[in-house]
Protein backbone atom coordinates (compact mmCIF):
# COMPACT_ATOMS: atom_id res chain seq x y z
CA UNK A 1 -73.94 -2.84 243.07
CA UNK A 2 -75.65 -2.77 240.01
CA UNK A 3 -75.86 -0.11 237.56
CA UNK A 4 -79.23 0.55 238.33
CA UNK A 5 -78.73 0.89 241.76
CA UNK A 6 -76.20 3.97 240.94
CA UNK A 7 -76.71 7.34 241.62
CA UNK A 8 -76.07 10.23 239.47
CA UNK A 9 -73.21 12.63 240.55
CA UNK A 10 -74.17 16.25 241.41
CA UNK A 11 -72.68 18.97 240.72
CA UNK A 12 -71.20 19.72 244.00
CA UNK A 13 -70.05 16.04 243.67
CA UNK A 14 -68.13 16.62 240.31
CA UNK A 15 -66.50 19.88 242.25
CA UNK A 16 -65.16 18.26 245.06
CA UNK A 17 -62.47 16.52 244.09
CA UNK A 18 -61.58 19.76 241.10
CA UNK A 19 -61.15 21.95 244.37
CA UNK A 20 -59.45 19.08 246.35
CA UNK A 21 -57.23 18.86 243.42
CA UNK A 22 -56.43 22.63 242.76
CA UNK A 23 -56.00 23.29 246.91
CA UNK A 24 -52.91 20.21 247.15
CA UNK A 25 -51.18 21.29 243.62
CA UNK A 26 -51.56 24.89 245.25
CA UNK A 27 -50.16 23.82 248.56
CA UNK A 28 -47.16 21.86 246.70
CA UNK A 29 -46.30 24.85 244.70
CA UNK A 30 -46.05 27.19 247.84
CA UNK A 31 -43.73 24.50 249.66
CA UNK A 32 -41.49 23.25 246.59
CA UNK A 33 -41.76 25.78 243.46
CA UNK A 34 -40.49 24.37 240.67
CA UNK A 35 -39.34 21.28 242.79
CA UNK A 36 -43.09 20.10 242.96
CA UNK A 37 -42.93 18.05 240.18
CA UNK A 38 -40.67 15.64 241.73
CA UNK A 39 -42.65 14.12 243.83
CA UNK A 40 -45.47 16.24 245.92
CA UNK A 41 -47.65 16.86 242.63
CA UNK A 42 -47.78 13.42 242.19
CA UNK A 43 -49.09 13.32 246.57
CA UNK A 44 -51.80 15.52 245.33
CA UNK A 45 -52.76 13.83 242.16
CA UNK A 46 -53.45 11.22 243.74
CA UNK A 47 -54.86 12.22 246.88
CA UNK A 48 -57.85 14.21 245.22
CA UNK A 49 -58.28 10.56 243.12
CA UNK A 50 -58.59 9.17 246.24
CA UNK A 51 -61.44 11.87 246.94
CA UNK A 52 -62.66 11.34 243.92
CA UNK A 53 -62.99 8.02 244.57
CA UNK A 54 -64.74 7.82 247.69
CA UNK A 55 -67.58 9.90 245.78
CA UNK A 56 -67.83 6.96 243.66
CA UNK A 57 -68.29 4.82 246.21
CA UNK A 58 -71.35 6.59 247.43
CA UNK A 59 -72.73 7.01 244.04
CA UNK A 60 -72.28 2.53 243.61
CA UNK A 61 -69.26 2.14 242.25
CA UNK A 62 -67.04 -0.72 243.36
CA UNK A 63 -63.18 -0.77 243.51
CA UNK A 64 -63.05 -3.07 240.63
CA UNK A 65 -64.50 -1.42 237.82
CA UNK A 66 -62.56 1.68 239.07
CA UNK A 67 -59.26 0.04 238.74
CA UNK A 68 -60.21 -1.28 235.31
CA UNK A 69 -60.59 2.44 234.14
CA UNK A 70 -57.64 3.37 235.87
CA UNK A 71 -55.22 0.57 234.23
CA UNK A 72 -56.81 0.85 230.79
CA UNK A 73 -56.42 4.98 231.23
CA UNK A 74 -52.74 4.39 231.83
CA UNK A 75 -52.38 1.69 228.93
CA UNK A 76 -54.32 4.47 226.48
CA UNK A 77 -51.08 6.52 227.52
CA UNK A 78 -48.04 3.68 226.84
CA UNK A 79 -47.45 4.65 223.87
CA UNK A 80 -46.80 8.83 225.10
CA UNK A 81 -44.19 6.72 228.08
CA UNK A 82 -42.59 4.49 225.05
CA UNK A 83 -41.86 7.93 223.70
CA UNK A 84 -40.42 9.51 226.73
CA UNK A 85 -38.15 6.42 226.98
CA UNK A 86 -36.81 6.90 223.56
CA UNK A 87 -36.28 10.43 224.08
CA UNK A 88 -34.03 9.65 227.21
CA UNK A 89 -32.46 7.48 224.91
CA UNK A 90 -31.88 9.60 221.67
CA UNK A 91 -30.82 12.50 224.23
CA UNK A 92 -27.98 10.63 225.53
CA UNK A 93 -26.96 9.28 221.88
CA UNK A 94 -26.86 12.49 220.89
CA UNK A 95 -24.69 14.01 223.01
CA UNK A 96 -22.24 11.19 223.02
CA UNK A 97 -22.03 11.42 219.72
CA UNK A 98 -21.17 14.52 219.02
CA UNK A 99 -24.66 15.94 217.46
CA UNK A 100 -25.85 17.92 220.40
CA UNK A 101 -22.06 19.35 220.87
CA UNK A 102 -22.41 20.10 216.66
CA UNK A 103 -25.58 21.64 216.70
CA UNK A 104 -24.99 24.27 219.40
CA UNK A 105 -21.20 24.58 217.93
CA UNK A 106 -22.56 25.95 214.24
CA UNK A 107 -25.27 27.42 216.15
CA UNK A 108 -23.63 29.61 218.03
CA UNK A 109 -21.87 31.01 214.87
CA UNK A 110 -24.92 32.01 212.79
CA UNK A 111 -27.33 32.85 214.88
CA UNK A 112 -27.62 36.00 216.62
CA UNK A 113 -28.69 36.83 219.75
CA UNK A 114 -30.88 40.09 219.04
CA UNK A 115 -33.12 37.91 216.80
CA UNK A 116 -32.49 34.29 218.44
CA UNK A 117 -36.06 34.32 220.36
CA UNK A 118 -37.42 35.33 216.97
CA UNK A 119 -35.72 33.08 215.09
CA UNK A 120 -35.89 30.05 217.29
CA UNK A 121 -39.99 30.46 216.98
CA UNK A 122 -39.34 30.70 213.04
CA UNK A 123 -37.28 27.18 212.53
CA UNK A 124 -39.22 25.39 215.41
CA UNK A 125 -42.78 26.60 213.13
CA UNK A 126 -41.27 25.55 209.71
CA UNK A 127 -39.91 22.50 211.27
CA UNK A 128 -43.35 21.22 212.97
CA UNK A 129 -45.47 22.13 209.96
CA UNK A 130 -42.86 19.53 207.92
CA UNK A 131 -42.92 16.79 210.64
CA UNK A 132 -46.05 17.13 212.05
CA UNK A 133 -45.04 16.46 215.67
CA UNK A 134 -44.18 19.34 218.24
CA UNK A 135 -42.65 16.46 220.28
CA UNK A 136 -39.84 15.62 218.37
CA UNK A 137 -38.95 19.16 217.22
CA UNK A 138 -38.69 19.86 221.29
CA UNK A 139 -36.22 17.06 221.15
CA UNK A 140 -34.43 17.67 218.40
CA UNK A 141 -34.04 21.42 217.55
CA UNK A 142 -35.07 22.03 221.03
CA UNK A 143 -32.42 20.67 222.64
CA UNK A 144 -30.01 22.28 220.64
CA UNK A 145 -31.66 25.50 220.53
CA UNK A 146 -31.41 25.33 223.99
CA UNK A 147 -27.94 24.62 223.97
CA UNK A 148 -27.40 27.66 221.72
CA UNK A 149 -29.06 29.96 224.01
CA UNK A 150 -27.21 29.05 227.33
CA UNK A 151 -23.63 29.58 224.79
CA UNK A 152 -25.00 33.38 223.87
CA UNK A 153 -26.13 33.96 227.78
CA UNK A 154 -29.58 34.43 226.78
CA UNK A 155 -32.95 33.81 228.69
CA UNK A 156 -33.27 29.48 228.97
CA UNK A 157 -37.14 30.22 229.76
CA UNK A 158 -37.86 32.56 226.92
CA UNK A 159 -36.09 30.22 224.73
CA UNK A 160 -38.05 27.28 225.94
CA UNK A 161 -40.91 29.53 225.26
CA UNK A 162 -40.16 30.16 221.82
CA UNK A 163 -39.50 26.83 221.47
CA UNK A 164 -42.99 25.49 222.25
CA UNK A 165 -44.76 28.21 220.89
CA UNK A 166 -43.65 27.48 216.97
CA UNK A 167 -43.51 23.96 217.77
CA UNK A 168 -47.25 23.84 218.49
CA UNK A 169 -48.25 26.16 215.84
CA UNK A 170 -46.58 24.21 213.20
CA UNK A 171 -47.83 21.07 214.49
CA UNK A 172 -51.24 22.61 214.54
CA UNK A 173 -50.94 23.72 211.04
CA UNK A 174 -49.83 20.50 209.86
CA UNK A 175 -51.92 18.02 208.14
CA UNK A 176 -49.45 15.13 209.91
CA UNK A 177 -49.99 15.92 213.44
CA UNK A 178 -51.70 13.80 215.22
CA UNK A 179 -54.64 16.19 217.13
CA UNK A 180 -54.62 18.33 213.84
CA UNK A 181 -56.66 14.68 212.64
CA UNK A 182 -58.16 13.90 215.43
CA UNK A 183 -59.46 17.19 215.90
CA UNK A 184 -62.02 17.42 212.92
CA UNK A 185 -62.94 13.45 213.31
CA UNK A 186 -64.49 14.02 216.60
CA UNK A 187 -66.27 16.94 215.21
CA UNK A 188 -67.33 16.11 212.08
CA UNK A 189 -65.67 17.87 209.53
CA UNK A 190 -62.82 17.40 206.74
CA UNK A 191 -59.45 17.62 207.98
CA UNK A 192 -58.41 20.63 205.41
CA UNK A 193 -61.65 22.24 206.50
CA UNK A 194 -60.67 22.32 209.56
CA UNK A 195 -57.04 23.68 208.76
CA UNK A 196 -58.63 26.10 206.56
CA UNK A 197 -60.42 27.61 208.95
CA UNK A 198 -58.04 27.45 211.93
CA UNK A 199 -56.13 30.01 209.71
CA UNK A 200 -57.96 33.19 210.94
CA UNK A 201 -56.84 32.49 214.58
CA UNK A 202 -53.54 30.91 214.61
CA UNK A 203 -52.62 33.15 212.16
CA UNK A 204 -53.24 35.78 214.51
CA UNK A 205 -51.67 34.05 217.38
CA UNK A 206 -48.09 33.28 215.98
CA UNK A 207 -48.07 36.63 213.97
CA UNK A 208 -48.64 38.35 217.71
CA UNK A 209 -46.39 35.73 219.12
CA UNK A 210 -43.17 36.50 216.98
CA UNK A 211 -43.57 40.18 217.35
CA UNK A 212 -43.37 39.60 220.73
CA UNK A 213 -40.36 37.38 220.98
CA UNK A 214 -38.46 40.66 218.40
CA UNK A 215 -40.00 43.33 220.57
CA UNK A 216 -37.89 41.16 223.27
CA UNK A 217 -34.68 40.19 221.45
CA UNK A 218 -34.71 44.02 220.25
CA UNK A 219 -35.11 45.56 224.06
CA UNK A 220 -32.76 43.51 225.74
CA UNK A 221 -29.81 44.37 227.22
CA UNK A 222 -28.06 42.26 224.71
CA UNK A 223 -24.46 43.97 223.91
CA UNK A 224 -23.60 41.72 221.03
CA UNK A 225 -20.01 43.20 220.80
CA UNK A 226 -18.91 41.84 223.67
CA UNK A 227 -20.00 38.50 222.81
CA UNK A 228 -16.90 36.39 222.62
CA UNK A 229 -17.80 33.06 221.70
CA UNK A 230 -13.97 31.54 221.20
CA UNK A 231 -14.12 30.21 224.71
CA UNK A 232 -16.98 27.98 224.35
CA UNK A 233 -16.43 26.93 220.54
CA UNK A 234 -12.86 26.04 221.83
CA UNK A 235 -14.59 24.18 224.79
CA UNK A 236 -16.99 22.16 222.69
CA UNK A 237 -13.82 21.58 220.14
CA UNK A 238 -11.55 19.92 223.08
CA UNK A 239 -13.95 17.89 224.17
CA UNK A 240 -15.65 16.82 220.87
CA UNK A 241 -14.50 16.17 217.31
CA UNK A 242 -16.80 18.13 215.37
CA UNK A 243 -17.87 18.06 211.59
CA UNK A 244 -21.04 18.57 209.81
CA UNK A 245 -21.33 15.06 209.35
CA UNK A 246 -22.50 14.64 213.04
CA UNK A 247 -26.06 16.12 212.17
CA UNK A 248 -26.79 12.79 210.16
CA UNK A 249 -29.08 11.49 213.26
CA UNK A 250 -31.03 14.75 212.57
CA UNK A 251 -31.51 14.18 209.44
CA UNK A 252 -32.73 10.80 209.37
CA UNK A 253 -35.58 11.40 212.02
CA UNK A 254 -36.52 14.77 210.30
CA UNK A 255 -37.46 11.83 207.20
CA UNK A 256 -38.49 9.10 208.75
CA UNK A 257 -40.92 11.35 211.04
CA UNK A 258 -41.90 13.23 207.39
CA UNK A 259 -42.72 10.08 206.04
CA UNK A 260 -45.06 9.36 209.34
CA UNK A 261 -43.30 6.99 210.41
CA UNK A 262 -44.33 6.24 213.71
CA UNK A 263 -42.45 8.14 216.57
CA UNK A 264 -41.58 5.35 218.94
CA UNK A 265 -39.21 3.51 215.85
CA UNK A 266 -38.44 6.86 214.59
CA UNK A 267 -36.86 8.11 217.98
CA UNK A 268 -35.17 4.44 218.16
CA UNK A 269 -33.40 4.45 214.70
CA UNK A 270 -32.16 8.07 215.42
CA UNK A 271 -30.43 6.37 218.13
CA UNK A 272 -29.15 3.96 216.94
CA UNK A 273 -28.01 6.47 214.12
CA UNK A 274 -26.33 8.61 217.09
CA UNK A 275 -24.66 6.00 218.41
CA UNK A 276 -22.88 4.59 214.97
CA UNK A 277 -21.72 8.04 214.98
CA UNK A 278 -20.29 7.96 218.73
CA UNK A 279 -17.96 4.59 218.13
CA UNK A 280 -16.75 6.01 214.74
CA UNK A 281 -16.02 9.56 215.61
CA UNK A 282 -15.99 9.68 219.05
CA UNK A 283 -13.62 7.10 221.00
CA UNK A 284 -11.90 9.53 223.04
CA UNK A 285 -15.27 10.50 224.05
CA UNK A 286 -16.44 7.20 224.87
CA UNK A 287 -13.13 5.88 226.58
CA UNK A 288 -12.82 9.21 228.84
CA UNK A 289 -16.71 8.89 230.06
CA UNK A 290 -16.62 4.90 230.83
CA UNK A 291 -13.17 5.65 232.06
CA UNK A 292 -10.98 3.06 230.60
CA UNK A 293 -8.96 2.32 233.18
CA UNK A 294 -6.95 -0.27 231.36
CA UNK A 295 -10.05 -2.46 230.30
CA UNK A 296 -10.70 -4.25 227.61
CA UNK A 297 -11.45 -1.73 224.62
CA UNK A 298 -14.89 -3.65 223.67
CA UNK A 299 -16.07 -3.47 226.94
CA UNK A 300 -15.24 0.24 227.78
CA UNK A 301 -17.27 1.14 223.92
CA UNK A 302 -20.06 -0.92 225.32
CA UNK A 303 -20.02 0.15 228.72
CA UNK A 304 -20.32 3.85 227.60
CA UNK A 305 -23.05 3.67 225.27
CA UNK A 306 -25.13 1.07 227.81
CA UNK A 307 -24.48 4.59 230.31
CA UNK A 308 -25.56 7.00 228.29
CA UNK A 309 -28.75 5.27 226.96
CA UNK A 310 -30.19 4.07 230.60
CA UNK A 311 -28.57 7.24 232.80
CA UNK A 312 -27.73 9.59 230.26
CA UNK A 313 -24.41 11.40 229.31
CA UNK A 314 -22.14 13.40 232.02
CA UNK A 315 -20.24 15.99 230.62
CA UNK A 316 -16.52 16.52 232.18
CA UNK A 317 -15.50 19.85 230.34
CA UNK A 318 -13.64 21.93 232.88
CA UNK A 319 -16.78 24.30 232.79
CA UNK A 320 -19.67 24.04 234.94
CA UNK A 321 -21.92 25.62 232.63
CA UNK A 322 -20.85 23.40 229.80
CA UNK A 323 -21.29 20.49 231.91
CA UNK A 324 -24.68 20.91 232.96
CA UNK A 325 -26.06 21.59 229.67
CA UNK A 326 -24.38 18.46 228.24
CA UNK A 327 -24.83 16.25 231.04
CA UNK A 328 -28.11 15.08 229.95
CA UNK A 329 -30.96 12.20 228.43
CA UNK A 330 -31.09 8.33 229.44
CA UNK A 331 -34.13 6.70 230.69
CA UNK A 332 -33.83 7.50 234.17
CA UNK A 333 -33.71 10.88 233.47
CA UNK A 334 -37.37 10.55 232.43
CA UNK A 335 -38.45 8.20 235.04
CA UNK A 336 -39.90 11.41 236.86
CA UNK A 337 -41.97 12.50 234.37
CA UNK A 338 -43.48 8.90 233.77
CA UNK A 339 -44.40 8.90 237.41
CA UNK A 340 -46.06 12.13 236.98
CA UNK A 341 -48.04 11.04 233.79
CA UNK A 342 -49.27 8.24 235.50
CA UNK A 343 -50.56 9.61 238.31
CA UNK A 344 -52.05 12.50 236.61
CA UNK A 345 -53.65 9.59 234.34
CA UNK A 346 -54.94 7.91 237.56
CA UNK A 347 -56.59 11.06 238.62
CA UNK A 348 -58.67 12.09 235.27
CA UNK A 349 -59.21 8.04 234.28
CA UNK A 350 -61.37 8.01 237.84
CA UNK A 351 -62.88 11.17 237.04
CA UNK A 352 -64.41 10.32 233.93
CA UNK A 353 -65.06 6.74 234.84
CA UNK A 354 -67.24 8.30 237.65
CA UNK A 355 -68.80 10.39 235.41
CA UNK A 356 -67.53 13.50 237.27
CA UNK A 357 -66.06 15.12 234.51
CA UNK A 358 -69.38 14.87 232.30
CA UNK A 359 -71.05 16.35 234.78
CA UNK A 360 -68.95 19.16 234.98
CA UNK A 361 -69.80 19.93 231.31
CA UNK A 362 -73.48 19.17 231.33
CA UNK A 363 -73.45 22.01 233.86
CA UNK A 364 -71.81 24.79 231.98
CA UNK A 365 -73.70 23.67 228.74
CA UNK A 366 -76.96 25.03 230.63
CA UNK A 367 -74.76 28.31 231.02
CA UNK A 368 -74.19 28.74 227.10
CA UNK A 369 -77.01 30.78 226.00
CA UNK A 370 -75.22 32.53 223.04
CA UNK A 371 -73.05 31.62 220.47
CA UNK A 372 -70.11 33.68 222.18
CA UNK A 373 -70.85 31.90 225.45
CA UNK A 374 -70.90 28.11 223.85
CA UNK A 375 -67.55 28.79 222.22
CA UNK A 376 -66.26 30.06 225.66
CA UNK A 377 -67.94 27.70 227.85
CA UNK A 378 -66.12 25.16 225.46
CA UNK A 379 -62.46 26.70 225.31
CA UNK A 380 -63.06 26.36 229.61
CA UNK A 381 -63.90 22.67 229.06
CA UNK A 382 -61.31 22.24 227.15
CA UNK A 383 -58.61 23.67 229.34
CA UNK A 384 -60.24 22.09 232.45
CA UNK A 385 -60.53 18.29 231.06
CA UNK A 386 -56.36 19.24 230.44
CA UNK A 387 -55.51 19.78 234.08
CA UNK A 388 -57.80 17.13 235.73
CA UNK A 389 -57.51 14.38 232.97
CA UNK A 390 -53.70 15.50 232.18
CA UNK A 391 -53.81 14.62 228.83
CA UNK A 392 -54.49 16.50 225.77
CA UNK A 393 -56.34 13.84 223.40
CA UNK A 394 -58.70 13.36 226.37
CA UNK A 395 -59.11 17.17 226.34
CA UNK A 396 -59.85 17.38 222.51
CA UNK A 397 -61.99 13.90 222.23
CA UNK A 398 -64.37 14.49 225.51
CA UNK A 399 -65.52 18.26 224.78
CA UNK A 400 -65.69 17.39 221.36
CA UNK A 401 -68.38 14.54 222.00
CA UNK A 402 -69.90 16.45 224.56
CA UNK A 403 -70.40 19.50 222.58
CA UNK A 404 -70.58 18.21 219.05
CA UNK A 405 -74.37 17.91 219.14
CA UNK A 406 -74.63 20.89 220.75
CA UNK A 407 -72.95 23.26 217.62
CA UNK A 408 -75.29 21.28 215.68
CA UNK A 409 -78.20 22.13 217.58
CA UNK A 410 -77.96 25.66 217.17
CA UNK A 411 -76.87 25.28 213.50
CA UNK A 412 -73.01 25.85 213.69
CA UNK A 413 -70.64 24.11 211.78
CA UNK A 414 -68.39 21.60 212.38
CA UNK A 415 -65.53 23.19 211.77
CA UNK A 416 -66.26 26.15 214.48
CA UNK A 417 -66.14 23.21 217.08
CA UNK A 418 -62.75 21.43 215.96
CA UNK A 419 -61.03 25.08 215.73
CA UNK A 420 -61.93 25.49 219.19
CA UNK A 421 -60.62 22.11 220.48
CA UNK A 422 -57.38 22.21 218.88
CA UNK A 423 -57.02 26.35 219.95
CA UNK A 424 -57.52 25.66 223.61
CA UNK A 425 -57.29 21.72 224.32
CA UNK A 426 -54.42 21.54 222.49
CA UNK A 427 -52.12 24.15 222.86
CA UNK A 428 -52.84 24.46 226.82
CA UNK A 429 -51.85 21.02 227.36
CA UNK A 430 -48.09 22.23 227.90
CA UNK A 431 -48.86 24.75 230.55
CA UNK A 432 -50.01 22.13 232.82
CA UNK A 433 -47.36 20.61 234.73
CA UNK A 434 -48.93 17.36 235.52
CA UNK A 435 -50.00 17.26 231.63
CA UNK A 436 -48.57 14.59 229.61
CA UNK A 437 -47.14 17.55 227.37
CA UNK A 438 -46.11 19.91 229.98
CA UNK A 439 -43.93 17.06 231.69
CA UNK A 440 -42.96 15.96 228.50
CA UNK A 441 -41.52 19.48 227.43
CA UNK A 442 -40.20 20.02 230.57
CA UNK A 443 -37.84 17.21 230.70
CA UNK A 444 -36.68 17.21 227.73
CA UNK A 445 -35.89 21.07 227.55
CA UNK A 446 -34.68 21.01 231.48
CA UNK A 447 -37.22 23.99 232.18
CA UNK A 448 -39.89 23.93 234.92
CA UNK A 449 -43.46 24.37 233.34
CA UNK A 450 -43.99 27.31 235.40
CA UNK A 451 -40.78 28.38 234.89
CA UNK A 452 -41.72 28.59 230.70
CA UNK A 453 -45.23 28.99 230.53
CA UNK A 454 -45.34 33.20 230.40
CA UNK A 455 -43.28 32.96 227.16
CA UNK A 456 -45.36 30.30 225.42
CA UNK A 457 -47.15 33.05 224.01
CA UNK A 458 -48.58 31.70 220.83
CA UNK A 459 -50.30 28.89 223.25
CA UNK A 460 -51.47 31.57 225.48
CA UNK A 461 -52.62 33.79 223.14
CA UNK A 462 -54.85 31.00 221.01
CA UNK A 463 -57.44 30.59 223.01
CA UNK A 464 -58.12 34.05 223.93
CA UNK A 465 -58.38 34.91 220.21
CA UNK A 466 -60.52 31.80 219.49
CA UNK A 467 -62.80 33.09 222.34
CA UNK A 468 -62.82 36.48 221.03
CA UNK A 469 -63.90 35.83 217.43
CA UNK A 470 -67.10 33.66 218.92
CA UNK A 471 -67.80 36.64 220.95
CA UNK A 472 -68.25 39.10 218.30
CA UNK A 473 -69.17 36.35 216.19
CA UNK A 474 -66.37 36.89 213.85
CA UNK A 475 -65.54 33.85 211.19
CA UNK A 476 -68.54 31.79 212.85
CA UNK A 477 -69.44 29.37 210.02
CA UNK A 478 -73.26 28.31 209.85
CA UNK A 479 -74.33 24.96 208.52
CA UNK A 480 -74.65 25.28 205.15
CA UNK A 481 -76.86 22.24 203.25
CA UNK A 482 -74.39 20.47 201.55
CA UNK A 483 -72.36 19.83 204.92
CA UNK A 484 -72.42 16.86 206.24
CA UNK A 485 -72.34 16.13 209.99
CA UNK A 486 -71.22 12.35 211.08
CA UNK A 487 -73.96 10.96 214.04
C-alpha cells in the first residue's frame, strides 16, 4: 500500500499492544520471578510486537518496511551488544588475573561495613563524574564492590543499589557522558546549561539518596566485632597471588575511558591488560583452571585464557560462596542479556515505526494544560518510551522532539526540557528489566532488576523531584531574549 492509502493509528490502537505488553511481562513475573528474564520476557516482548504488528497491518503497513525498522532498530543498538561482549570479556580477564580477587582482598580491609552502602554510592559518584560512563564503573568498581559486600555478609541488592545510584548521578553530572550531551542537543540548549541547571534536582536526589544508604548501614544489625575476615583474605591468598600491582587493568581503563576513548576499545585493551597480568602472575591459576593434565604448557596458558574470555572464569576455592562470586564474565555469560535487548528492540523499533508510540504522546500533550502538568506528562513519556522502546537514548531523543516545540510554545526554556529527559528517561532506564541498561546492570552485577530496583534510590527519587519542582513551579526557567532555540 501506499502511504497515502494509510490510516492514522488511534488511540485505542497505540494502547493495545502497551496493555498486551504489560499483561505477558506481568504474567512472566508471576510464573518465573526473577527467572523471567531468561527467556519468558523475551515470549512477551515479542508477542505484544506481534500485536503490534498486526495493527500495522490494518493501518497499511507491509511486512517489509516493518522489518527494515526492526533490523535498523537493532543495528542502532550494536554498538550497546559490542559492549556487553567486552564486558563478558574484561570480567573473565579480570578474575583470572588476579584484579577482581585484589580488589575485594584490599577492600575488605578498609572498608567498613556500617558505612559500605554509603561509601560504595560515594566512590561509584566520584568515579562516574571522572569517566563519564555509569557502564563501566558497574563493571569495574561494581564488580568489586560487589565482591566486597558478599566478603562482609552484607545486603548484594542494596549494594547493587548503591552501586547504580552514584553511578548514574555521576554520569549525569558529567560533561563526558554520553545522554548528559545528547540530552541538551535534542532540546536546544548548551550542554553546561543544562548541567547547571540539573543541579537543583540531582542535587537533591543523591543528597536524599546517601542519607538513606547511612540511615541503613547505621540501623543494621551489623555487629562489626565479630567480623572475622582472616578466613576469606586467607581464601583469596591460596588461591591467588596478590599485590597491588594487579589493579593496573583498572587503571588503564579509568584513563583511556577519561580521555573518551571510546568504550568498545577501552573495555578491549583492559583485557588484554588483564590478561598480560594472568600469564605473568598467575600460572598456577591458569594451569589449575585449564587443568594441565600433562599438556603442553603453551597450550594449557592458551587454553585457559580462550575459557575465560568466551565462558568466563570458574572459581575452585573450597568455598561455595567464594566460588560463586568468582566464577564469573565470558561472552556467553551475556548471551542472555543480548537476547533480551534485542527483542525488547524488536518490540519499541515496531512501535515507533507504526507510529504507535507518537500517538501515545500526542494524546497526553492535549492533557498538559499547566506548566506542572507538561513537565509531568513528560517525565510519564519519558519513563513509558523506556519500557516499550527498551532503550534509554530512544527515551531521551523521542520526548525530546516531541515536546521540544511544545516548552517553546508556552515560553519555557530549553533547559527545563533537557533536565527533565535526563531526570526521568535516563535514570529509569535501569529499572526496566527488558531495558538495555537494566539487563546490562543486571548481568554484570549478578542481581535481578527487580531484585535491585527499591535501593536505586537516587534513580527513583529523580524524577519525583523533577516533577515536583514543575508543580510548584520551582526553578522553571522562562525564555529569556538572548536564548536561542535550534528549529
Amino acid at each position: 500500500m501506499s502511504e497515502d492509502s494509510r490510516r492514522e493509528p488511534s488511540f485505542i490502537d497505540a494502547l493495545i499492544p502497551v496493555l498486551a505488553l504489560v499483561s505477558m511481562l506481568s504474567f512472566s513475573v508471576y510464573l518465573y520471578g526473577d527467572a523471567s528474564s531468561g527467556g519468558a520476557n523475551q515470549i512477551a516482548l515479542i508477542m505484544a510486537g506481534c500485536v503490534a504488528l498486526v495493527i500495522g497491518v490494518k493501518n497499511g503497513y507491509n511486512w517489509r518496511e516493518i522489518e527494515k525498522a526492526i533490523t535498523q532498530g537493532i543495528a542502532n543498538t550494536f554498538g550497546a551488544i559490542l559492549i556487553l561482549m567486552a564486558v563478558g570479556m574484561l570480567i573473565g580477564s579480570w578474575i583470572l588475573s588476579g584484579t577482581v580477587p585484589a580488589m575485594i582482598y584490599y577492600g575488605l580491609q578498609i572498608i567498613n561495613p556500617t558505612i559500605f552502602y554509603f561509601t560504595a554510592c560515594i566512590l561509584c559518584s566520584v568515579t562516574a563524574i571522572s569517566i563519564g560512563s555509569s557502564w563501566t564503573v558497574a563493571s569495574t568498581i561494581g564488580i568489586g564492590l560487589m565482591g566486597i559486600s558478599s566478603g562482609l555478609g552484607l545486603s548484594p541488592e542494596i549494594t547493587a543499589g548503591a552501586i547504580i545510584s552514584g553511578a548514574y548521578f555521576g554520569d549525569k553530572m558529567s560533561p563526558l557522558s554520553d545522554t548528559t550531551n545528547l540530552a541538551p542537543a535534542v532540546a536546544g540548549t548548551d550542554l553546561f546549561t543544562h548541567i547547571r541547571h540539573m543541579t537543583w534536582t540531582t542535587f537533591p536526589s543523591i543528597g536524599i539518596a546517601i542519607l538513606l544508604y547511612l540511615i541503613i548501614g547505621l540501623t543494621s544489625d551489623i555487629n562489626t566485632d565479630n567480623i572475622d575476615l582472616s578466613a576469606q583474605l586467607t581464601l583469596i591468598e591460596n588461591n591467588f597471588t596478590i599485590g597491588i600491582y594487579l589493579l593496573l587493568p583498572l587503571v588503564v581503563v579509568f584513563l583511556l575511558a577519561i580521555k573518551k576513548n571510546p568504550a568498545f576499545p577501552t573495555l578491549v585493551i583492559g583485557t588484554l591488560t588483564g590478561l598480560l597480568l594472568a600469564v605473568v602472575f598467575q600460572y598456577d591459576v591458569i594451569m589449575n583452571f585449564a587443568h594441565a593434565n600433562g599438556r603442553n604448557e603453551f597450550i594449557v596458558i592458551f587454553d585457559g585464557i580462550w575459557q575465560a574470555l568466551f565462558a568466563g572464569y570458574t572459581a575452585d576455592t573450597g568455598d561455595v560462596r567464594m566460588d560463586e562470586l568468582l566464577s564469573q564474565g565470558g561472552m556467553a555469560g551475556m548471551l542472555e542479556t543480548i537476547w533480551l535487548i534485542m527483542c525488547a528492540i524488536t518490540f519499541g523499533s515496531i512501535m515507533e515505526k507504526l507510529g504507535l508510540l507518537k500517538r501515545l504522546v500526542v494524546g497526553m500533550i492535549d492533557m498538559a494544560q499547566t506548566t506542572g502538568s507538561l513537565i509531568l506528562v513528560t517525565a510519564l513519556t519519558c519513563i513509558g518510551v523506556n519500557i516499550m522502546a527498551a532503550d534509554q537514548y530512544i527515551a531521551i531523543v523521542l520526548p525530546g522532539r516531541m515536546y521540544r516545540l511544545e516548552f517553546k510554545r508556552r515560553g519555557l526554556a530549553a533547559k527545563n526540557l533537557s533536565r527533565v529527559l535526563e531526570d526521568t528517561g535516563t535514570v529509569t532506564s535501569v529499572l526496566i528489566p527488558w531495558n538495555t541498561c537494566g539487563a546490562f546492570f543486571s548481568s554484570t552485577l549478578g542481581i535481578a532488576t527487580f531484585a535491585y530496583a527499591p535501593y536505586c534510590f537516587f534513580n527513583i527519587i529523580s524524577p519525583f523531584v523533577s516533577v515536583l519542582y514543575g508543580m510548584y513551579n520551582f526553578k522553571i526557567s522562562p525564555i529569556v531574549e538572548d536564548e536561542v532555540i535550534a528549529e
